[in-house]
Structures are given as structure tokens and as C-alpha cells.
Protein backbone atom coordinates (compact mmCIF):
# COMPACT_ATOMS: atom_id res chain seq x y z
CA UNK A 1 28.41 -40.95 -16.72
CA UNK A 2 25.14 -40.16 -15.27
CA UNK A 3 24.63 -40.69 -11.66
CA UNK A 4 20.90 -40.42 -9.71
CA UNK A 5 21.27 -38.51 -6.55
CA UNK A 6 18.53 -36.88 -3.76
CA UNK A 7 19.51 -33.70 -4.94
CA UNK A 8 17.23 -31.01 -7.40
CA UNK A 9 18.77 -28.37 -9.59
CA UNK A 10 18.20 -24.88 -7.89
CA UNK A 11 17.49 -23.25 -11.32
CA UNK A 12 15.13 -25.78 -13.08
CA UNK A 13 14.03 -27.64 -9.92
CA UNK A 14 14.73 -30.50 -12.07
CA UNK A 15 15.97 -33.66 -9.78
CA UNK A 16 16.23 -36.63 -11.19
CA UNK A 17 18.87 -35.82 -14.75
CA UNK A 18 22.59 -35.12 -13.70
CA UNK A 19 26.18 -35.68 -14.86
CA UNK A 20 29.03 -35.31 -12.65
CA UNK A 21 31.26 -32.30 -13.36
CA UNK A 22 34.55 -32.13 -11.38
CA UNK A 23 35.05 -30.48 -8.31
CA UNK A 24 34.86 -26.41 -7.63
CA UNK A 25 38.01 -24.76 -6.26
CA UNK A 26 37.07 -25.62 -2.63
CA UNK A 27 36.78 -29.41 -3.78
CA UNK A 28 33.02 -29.91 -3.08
CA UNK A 29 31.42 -32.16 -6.17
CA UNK A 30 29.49 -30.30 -8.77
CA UNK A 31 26.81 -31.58 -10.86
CA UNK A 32 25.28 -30.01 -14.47
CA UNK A 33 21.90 -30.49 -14.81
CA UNK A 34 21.04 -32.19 -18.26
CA UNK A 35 17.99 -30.22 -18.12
CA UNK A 36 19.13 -26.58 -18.56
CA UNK A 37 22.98 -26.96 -18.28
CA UNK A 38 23.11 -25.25 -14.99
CA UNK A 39 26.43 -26.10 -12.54
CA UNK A 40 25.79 -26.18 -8.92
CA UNK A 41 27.44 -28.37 -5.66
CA UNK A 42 25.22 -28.56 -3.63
CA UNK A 43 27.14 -29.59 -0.64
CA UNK A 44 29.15 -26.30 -0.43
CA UNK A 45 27.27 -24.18 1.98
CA UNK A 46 29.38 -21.26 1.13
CA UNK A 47 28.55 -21.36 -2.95
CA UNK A 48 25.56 -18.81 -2.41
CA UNK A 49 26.55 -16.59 0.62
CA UNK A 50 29.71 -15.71 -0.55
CA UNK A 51 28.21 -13.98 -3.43
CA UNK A 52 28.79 -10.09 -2.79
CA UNK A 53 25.64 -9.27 -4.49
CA UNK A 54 22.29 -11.20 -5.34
CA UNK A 55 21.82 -13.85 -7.66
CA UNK A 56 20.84 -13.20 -11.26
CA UNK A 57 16.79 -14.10 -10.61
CA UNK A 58 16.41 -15.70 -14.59
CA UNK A 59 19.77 -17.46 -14.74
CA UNK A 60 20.83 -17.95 -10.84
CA UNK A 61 24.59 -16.52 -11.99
CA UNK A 62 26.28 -13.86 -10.36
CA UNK A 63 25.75 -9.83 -10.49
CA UNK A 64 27.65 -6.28 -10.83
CA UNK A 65 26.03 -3.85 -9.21
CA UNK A 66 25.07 -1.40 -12.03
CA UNK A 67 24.41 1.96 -10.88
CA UNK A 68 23.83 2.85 -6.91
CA UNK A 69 20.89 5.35 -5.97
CA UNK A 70 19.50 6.64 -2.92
CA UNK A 71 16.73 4.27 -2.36
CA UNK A 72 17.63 1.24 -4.63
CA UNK A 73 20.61 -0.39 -6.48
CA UNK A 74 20.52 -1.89 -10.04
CA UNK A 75 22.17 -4.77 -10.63
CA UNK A 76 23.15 -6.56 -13.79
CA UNK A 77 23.87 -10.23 -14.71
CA UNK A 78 27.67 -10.70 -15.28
CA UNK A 79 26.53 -13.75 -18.19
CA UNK A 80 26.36 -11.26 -21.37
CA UNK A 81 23.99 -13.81 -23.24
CA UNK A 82 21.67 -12.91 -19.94
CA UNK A 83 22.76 -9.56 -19.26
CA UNK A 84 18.91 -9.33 -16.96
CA UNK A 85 18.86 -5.93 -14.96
CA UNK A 86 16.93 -5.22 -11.76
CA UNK A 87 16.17 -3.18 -9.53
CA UNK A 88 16.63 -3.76 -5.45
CA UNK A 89 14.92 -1.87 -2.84
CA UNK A 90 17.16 -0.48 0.24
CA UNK A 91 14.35 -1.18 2.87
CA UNK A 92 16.14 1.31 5.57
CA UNK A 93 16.47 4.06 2.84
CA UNK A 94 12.25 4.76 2.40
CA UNK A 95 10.76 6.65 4.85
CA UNK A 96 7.42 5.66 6.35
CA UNK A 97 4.02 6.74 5.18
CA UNK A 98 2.04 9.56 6.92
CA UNK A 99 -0.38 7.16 7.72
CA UNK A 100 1.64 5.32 10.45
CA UNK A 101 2.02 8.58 12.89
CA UNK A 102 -0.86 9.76 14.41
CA UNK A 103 -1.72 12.29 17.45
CA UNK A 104 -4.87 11.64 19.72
CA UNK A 105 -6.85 9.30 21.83
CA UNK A 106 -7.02 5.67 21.86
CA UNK A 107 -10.46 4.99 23.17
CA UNK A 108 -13.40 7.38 24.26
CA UNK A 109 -12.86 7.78 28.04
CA UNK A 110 -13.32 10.78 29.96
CA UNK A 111 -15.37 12.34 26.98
CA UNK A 112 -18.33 14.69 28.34
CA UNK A 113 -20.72 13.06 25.55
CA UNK A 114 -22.10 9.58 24.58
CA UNK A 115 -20.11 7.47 22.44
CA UNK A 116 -23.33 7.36 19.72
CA UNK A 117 -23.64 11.12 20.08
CA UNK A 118 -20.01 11.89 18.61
CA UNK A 119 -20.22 8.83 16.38
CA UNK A 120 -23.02 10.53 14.83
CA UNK A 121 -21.49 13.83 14.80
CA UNK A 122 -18.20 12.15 12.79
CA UNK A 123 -20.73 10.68 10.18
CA UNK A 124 -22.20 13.70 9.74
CA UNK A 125 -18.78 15.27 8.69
CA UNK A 126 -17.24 12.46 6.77
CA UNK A 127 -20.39 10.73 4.81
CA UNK A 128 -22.48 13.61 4.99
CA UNK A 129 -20.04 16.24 4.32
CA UNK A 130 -22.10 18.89 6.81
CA UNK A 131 -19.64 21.86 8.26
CA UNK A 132 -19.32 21.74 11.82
CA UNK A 133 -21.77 24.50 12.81
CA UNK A 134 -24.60 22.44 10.85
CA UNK A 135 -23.53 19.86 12.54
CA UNK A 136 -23.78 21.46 15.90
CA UNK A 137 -27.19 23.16 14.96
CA UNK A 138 -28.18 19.63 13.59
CA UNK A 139 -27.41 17.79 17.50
CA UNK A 140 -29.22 20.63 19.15
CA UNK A 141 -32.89 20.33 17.62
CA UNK A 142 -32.67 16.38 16.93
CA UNK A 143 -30.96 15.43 20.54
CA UNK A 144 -31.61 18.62 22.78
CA UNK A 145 -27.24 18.51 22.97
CA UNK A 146 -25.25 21.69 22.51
CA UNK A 147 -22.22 21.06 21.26
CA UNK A 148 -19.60 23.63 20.02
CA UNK A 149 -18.97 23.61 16.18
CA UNK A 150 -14.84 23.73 17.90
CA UNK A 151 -15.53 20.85 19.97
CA UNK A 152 -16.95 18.47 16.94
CA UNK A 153 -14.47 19.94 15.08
CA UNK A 154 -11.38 18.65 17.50
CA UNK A 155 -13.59 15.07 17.52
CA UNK A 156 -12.60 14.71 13.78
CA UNK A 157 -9.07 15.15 14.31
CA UNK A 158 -8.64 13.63 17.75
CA UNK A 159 -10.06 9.95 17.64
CA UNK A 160 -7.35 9.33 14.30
CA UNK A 161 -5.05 7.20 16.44
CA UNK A 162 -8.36 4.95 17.78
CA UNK A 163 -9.98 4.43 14.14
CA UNK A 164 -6.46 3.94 13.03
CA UNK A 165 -5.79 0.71 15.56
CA UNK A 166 -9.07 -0.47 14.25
CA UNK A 167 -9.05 -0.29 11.02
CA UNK A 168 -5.34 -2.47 11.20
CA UNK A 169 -7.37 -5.40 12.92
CA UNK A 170 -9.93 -5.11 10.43
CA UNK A 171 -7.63 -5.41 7.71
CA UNK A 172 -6.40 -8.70 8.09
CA UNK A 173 -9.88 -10.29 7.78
CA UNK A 174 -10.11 -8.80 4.38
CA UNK A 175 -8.33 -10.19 0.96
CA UNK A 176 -7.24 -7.54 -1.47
CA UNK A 177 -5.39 -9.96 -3.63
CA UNK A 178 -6.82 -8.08 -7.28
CA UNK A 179 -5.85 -7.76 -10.74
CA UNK A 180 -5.11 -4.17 -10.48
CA UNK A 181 -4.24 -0.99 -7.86
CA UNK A 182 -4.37 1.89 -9.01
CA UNK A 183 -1.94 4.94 -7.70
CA UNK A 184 -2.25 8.92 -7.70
CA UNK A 185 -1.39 11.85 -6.47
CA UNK A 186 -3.47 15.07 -5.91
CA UNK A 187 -2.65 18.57 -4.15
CA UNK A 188 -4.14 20.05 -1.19
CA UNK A 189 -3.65 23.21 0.72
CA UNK A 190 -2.56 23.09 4.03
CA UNK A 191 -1.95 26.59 5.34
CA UNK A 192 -2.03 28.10 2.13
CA UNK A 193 1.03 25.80 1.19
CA UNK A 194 1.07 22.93 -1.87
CA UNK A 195 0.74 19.67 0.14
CA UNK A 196 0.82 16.41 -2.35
CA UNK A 197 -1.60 13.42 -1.22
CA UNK A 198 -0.83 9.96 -2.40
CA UNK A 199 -3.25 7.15 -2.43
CA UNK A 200 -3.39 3.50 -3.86
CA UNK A 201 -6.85 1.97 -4.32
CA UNK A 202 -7.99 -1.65 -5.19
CA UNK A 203 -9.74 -1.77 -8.45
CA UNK A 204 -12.16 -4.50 -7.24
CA UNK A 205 -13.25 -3.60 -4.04
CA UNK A 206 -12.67 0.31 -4.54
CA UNK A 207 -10.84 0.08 -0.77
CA UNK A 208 -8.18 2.46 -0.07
CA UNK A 209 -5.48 0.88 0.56
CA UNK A 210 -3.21 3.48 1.92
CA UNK A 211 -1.83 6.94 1.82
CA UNK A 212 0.76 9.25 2.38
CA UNK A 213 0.56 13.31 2.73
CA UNK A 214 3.69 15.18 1.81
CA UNK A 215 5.59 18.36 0.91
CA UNK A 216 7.02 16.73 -2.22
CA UNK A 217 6.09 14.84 -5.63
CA UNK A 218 9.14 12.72 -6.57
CA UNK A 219 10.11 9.34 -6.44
CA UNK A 220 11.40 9.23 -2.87
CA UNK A 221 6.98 9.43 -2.11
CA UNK A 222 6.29 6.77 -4.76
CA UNK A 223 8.94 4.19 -2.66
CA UNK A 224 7.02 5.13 0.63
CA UNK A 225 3.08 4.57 -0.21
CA UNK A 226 4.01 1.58 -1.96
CA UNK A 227 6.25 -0.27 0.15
CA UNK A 228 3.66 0.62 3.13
CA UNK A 229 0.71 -1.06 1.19
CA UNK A 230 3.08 -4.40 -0.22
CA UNK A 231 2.00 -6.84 2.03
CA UNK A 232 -1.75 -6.40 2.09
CA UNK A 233 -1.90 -8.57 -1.14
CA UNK A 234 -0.88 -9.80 -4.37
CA UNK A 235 -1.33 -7.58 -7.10
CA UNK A 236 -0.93 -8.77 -11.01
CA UNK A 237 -0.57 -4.98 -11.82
CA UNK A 238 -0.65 -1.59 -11.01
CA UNK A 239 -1.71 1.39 -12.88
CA UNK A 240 -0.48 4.92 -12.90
CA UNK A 241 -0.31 8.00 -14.80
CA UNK A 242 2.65 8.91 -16.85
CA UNK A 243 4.73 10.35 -14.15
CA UNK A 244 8.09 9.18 -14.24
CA UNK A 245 8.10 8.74 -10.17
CA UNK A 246 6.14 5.46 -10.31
CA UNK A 247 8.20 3.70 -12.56
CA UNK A 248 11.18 2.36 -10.49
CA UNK A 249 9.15 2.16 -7.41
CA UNK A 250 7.10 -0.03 -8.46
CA UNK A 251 8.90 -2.30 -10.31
CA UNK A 252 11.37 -2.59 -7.05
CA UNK A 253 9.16 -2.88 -4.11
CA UNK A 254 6.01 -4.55 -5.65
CA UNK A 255 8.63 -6.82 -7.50
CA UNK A 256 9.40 -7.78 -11.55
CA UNK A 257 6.35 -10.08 -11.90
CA UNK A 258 3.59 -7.41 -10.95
CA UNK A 259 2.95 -5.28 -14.29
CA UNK A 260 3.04 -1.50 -14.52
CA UNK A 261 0.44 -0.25 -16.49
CA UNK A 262 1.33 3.68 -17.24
CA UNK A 263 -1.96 5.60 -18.80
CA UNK A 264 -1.44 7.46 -21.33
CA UNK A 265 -5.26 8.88 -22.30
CA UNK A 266 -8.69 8.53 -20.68
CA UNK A 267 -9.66 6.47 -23.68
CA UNK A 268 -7.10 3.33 -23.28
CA UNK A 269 -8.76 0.37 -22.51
CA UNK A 270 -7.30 0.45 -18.94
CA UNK A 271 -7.37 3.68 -17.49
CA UNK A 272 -7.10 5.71 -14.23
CA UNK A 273 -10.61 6.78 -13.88
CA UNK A 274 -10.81 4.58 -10.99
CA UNK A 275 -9.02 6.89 -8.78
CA UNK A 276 -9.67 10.09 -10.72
CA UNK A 277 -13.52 9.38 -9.26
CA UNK A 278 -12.13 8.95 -5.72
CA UNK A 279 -9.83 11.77 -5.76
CA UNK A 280 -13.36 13.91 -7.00
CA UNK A 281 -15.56 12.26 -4.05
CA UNK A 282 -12.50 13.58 -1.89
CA UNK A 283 -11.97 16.80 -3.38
CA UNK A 284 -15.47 17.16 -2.75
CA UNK A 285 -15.14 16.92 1.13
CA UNK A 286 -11.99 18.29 1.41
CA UNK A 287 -13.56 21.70 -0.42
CA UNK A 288 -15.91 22.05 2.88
CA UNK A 289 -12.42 22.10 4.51
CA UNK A 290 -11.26 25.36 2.79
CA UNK A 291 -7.40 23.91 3.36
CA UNK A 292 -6.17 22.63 6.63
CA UNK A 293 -4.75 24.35 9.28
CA UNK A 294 -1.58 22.21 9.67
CA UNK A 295 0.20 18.98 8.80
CA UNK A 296 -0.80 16.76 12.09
CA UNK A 297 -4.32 17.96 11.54
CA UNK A 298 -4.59 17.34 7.68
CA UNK A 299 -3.09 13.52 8.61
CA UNK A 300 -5.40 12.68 10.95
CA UNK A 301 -8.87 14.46 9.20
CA UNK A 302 -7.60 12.11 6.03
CA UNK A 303 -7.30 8.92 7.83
CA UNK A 304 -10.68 9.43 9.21
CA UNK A 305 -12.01 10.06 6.43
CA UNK A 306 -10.08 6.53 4.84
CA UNK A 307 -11.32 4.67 7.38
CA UNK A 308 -15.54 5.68 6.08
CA UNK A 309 -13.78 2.41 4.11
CA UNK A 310 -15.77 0.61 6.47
CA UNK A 311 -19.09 2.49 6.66
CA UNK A 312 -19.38 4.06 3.51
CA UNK A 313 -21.78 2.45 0.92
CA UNK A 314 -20.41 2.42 -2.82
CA UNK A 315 -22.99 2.90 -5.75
CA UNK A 316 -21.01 0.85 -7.83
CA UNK A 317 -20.65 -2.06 -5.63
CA UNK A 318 -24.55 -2.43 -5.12
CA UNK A 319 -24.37 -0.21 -2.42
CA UNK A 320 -22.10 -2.46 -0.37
CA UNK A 321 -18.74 -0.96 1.34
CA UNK A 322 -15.73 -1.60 0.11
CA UNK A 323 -14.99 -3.61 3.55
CA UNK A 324 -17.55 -6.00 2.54
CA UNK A 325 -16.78 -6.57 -0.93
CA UNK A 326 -13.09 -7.43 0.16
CA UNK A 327 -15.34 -9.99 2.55
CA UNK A 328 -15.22 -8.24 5.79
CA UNK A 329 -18.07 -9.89 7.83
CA UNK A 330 -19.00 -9.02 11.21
CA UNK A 331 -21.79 -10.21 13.98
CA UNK A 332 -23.87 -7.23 15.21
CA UNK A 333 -21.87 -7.37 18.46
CA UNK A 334 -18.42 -7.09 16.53
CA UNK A 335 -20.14 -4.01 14.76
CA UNK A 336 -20.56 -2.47 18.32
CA UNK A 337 -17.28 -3.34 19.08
CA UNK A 338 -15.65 -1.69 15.66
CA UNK A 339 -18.38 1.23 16.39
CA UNK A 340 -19.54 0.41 13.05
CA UNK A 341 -22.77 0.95 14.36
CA UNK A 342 -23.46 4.23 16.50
């Protein structure tokens, strides 16, 4: 006998198609849904929580957990006609990015030279990609200032914490919601030692989304850059190389729903030559580098040179920044206050 009640099926949403169907062992009334034949009582607040492990996410049934691992657990649907596997993330297991310690000033007080003068100097390095004694040579003839090539060199590495704090309340104001991000790797040297750099870019608005320096190339990396660039936006997929690392990763922390694109050849219709043309505008300044000198230097030269996000024009986005295109807009005294304009 059917029987309308306020209630919706948790499965189908459907909520207006019931039948009655007995009681469950703790004598709360259950209901089948004439929809998709799915039993639920929804009066028993104890029918969910009790679970051990999370709800199958196609069929709402219960789960085994499949095989344990260091950063995630895979879990399988006990209902063989389902039998859905996937993945879950262990949030406490990834370590975080890189880019979330820095060492260095906050702000620009108690500096010997005008604020414009070392802005200058950094966009000199970073857009320009001038070595510091050109640099130096450069400040003496056009401002009359003599400045050490080791003092402009110690204002690229030591203002990493400031730009940093900027750049997270500039962020917000932006949308990065895209089709695709694309994810790499590439080596660097830092004191003669095989470093691996790991970036995910935005296909639309070529904005680097985040990064992560480290000793290693496994999975363990993968789970770190993406979990710390998640909540930025919604992605319909991400693309990679064929490197096994990115594979569980991504389908774990971005979630099920976004795809993973893995590239085979340069000639696919979708392909990585996004970030292969980044990695060779960065190669490119990191080769005036010679290598770094050590790990806490490397981080912070890198996320200054991220954060020319803001200030450096893109040929293929009509020579806006990537900031704009991702519809940052600022007054001219927000600029000043960003020092987006020396």
C-alpha cells in the first residue's frame, strides 16, 4: 500500500513514490522507493553513522575497505551487481607543498632603499631575466644608486614571505573554475643535487596555480601539489603525462567526476604543450641561475618568480596577465597597494 510522506529518497532524491517496507532491526519504519528500489528509514539517526566505512557513492550501500596505502584507502561496494571502487584521500597523511613555508620579511621597513628602487630591481630579475651585476650596473647610470649585485641578489630571495601574503589575497578575487589544469614536473639543480619542481597551470588563463619543490618524483609529490591547489576551483579535467604518479592522486583528491587526461604524444588532440612552454619560459630564467645554492633559497626565488603571475604580460592572452584574464581588477590605488606598480 502506498503511503505519501514529507520524506525524499537519499539515493534518487525522489519524494513523492513510496511503499512501506517493515521495520529494520532497531524497529524504525523503512520505506522502498518505487523509483529506484532503494530501502532507507529515515527516522533512524544511527542508519548512516554506524557505517564503519563510507557509503558506496553510485548505489548509497555499504563498503569493504579494499586495499590500505599510505596516503589513501580503496574501498569497494559490498553489492556485487555494483561492485564501484574508489579511492579516499587520508588528508593528515600528505604533506604540505613547498609553497606554504617561506623565510623573509613581511613588509619593506627598515630597508636602506626606496620601495620603487628594489621593485624595479626585482623586475629586472624576474621579467627581464638580467643577472644581478647588470642589474646593479643598470641602477647606477639610470638612478645614480649603487647597489651591490649581493644585496639585489638577497632582495629576490628575501621579500618571498611578503609577495607570498599578497598574492593569497589576490587569489580569491580571481575564478579559475576551467575545463582543464595541466600538471608537470621538471628537474633543477640545487647544489649540484637533482631537485624535482612540480607545477599545475590553468589552461585558460595560463596562471600558475601552485607548486611544490622536492627531493623526490613519486606519488607521495603528486598527493601534495594537488591537494594544495583543490580548492581554488572546479576543474572538469586535468592533464598529465604518462607517469604513473598522477593517476591515483588525482582521481582521489580532485575527486571521480574531474577527468584525467594522460598524454600520450605531442600530436593528440589534447596535449601538454601548455606547460611544456611554461616549464621552457622557466628553464629559461632559471639557466641565468646556474643552480641554486640551497633549498630555502630555490623556494623562495620560485615563488617570486610565480607571483610575475600578476605583472607579467602573456603573448597569447593579448598581452594581458594571467591575473587579469582570471578577472583580477584593481583601482590604481589597489595597484600601489599590491606594488603592482613600482
Amino acid at each position: 500500500m502506498q503511503k505519501i510522506v514529507s520524506i525524499s529518497c537519499p539515493k534518487c532524491n525522489n519524494n513523492h513514490s513510496f511503499y512501506r517496507y517493515g521495520k529494520d532491526i532497531l524497529g524504525f519504519q523503512k520505506y522502498l522507493c518505487r523509483n529506484c528500489n532503494h530501502q532507507f528509514a529515515p527516522d533512524n539517526p544511527a542508519s548512516r553513522s554506524s557505517r564503519k566505512y563510507p557509503s558506496c557513492p553510485l548505489c548509497s550501500k555499504a563498503t569493504f575497505l579494499h586495499h590500505d596505502h599510505e596516503h589513501y584507502s580503496n574501498f569497494r561496494c559490498c553489492d556485487k551487481k555494483c561492485n564501484h571502487s574508489f579511492f579516499v584521500v587520508k588528508p593528515a597523511a600528505i604533506l604540505p607543498s613547498s609553497a606554504s613555508t617561506f623565510a623573509g620579511k613581511n613588509d619593506f621597513k627598515r630597508m636602506r632603499y626606496p620601495v620603487h628602487i628594489i621593485i624595479s630591481a626585482l623586475s629586472m630579475f624576474y621579467l627581464g631575466k638580467n643577472s644581478f651585476r647588470n642589474i646593479s650596473l643598470i641602477l647606477r647610470i639610470m638612478h645614480n644608486i649603487s647597489v651591490s649585485h649581493t644585496t639585489i641578489s638577497d632582495w629576490s630571495k628575501k621579500f618571498a614571505p611578503m609577495f607570498n601574503n599578497l598574492a593569497l589575497e589576490l587569489i580569491p578575487m580571481m575564478n579559475f573554475d576551467s575545463d582543464e589544469w595541466h600538471a608537470d614536473e621538471t628537474v633543477v639543480k640545487i647544489s649540484g643535487k637533482k631537485y624535482y619542481i612540480w607545477f599545475v597551470v590553468d589552461s585558460e588563463t595560463r596562471f600558475v596555480l601552485g607548486f611544490h619543490l622536492s627531493p623526490h618524483r613519486d606519488s607521495a609529490q603528486a598527493f601534495t601539489i594537488f591537494n594544495a591547489v583543490k580548492h581554488l576551483g572546479k576543474v572538469s579535467s586535468i592533464v598529465s603525462d604518462r607517469y604513473s604518479a598522477y593517476k591515483v592522486p588525482a582521481k582521489s583528491v580532485l575527486g571521480s567526476d574531474v577527468k584525467h587526461i594522460r598524454v600520450e604524444s605531442f600530436k593528440d588532440d589534447i596535449s601538454n604543450n601548455l606547460i611544456e612552454s611554461f616549464h621552457h619560459q622557466f628553464k629559461a630564467w632559471y639557466k641565468t641561475k646556474q643552480g641554486f645554492k640551497s633549498f630555502d633559497s630555490a623556494n623562495n626565488l620560485i615563488s617570486m618568480f610565480v607571483f610575475y603571475n600578476f605583472v607579467r604580460p602573456h603573448s597569447s592572452l593579448d598581452g594581458l596577465t594571467p591575473a587579469q584574464v582570471a578577472g583580477l581588477k584593481l583601482t590604481k590605488k589597489q595597484k600601489k597597494k599590491y606594488f603592482l606598480i613600482a
